[in-house]
Protein backbone atom coordinates (compact mmCIF):
# COMPACT_ATOMS: atom_id res chain seq x y z
CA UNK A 1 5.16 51.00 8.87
CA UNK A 2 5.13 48.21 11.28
CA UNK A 3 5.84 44.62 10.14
CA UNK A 4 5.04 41.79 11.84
CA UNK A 5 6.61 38.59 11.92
CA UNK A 6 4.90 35.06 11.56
CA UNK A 7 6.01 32.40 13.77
CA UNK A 8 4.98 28.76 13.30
CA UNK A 9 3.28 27.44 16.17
CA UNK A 10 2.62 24.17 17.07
CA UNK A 11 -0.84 23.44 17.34
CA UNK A 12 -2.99 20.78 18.48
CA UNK A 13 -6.58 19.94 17.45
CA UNK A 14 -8.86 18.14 19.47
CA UNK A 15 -10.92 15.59 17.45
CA UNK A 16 -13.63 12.86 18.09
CA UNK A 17 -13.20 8.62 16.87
CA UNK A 18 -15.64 6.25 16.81
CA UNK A 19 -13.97 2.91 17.72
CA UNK A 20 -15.55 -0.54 17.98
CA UNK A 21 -14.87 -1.70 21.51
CA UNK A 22 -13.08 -4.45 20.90
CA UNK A 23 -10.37 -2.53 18.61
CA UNK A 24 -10.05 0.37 21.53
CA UNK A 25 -9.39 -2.27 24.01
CA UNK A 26 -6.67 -3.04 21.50
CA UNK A 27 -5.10 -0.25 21.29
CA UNK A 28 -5.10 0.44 25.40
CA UNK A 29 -3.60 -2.84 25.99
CA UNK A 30 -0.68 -1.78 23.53
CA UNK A 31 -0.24 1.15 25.19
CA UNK A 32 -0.23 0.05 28.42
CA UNK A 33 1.94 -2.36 27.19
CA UNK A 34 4.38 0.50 25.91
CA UNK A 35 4.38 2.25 28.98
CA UNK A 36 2.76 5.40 26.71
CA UNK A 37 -0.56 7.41 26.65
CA UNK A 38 -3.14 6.31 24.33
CA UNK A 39 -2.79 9.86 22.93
CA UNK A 40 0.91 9.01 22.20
CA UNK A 41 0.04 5.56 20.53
CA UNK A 42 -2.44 7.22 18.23
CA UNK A 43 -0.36 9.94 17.49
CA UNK A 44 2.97 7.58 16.69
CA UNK A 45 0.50 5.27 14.47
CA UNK A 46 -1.09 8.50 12.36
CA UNK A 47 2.76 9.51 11.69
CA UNK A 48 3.39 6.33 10.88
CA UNK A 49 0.37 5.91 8.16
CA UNK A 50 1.21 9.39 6.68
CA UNK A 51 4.80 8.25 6.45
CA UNK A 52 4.40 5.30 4.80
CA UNK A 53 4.00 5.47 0.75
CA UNK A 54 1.42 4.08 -0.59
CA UNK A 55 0.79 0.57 -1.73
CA UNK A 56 0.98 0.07 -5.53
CA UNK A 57 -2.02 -1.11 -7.20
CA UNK A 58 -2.15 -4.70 -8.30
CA UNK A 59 -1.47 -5.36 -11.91
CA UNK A 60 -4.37 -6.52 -13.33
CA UNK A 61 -3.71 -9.18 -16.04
CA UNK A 62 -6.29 -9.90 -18.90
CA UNK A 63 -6.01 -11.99 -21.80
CA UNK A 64 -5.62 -8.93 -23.09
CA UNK A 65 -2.22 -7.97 -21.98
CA UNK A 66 -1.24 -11.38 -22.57
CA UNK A 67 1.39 -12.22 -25.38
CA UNK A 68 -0.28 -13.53 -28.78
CA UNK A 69 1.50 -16.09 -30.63
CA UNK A 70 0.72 -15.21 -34.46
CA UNK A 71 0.36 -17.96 -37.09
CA UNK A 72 -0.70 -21.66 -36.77
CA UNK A 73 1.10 -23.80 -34.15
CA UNK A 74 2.35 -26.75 -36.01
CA UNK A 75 1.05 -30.20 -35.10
CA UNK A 76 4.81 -31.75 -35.42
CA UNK A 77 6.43 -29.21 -33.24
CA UNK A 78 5.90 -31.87 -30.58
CA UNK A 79 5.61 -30.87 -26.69
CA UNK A 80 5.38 -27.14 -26.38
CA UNK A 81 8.42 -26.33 -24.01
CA UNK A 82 9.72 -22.55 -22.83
CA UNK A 83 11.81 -22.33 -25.18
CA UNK A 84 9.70 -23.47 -28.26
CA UNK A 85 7.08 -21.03 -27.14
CA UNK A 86 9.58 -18.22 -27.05
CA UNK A 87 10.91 -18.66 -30.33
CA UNK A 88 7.22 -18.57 -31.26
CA UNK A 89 6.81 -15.22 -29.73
CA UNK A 90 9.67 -13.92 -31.46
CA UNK A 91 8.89 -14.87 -34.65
């Protein structure tokens, strides 16, 4: 029985991008710029996208998720400062 053994070969596929003119102008003028290939910009920017987590979502804030202050606010407490409304919260 003959067995054959699997390499891993690099290999590169050839693909098609429709850029507005004024961003591939862009991008050749960054090359150039770099002294690199437009193939090697693109290439070093894909790597770079793929390497880069994701950004977190926004938290999105409702009334809600916002803290409710149970019972009647007295009249007499006066101004409401941070730390009235706090002991507020907590009670």
């Amino acid at each position: 029985m003959r067995t054959k053994m699997r390499t891993r070969w690099a290999v590169a596929m050839r693909t098609t991008l429709e850029l507005p003119d004024p961003l591939f102008a862009r991008l050749k003028a960054r090359a150039s710029s770099q002294r690199v290939t437009l193939k090697q910009l693109l290439h070093s920017y894909v790597e770079q996208g793929l390497n880069t987590p994701p950004p977190k979502a926004p938290v999105e804030r409702s009334a809600a998720t916002l803290p409710r202050i149970k019972g009647a606010i007295a009249s007499e407490a006066g101004p409401l400062s941070n730390a009235v409304l706090f002991e507020l919260l907590d009670a």
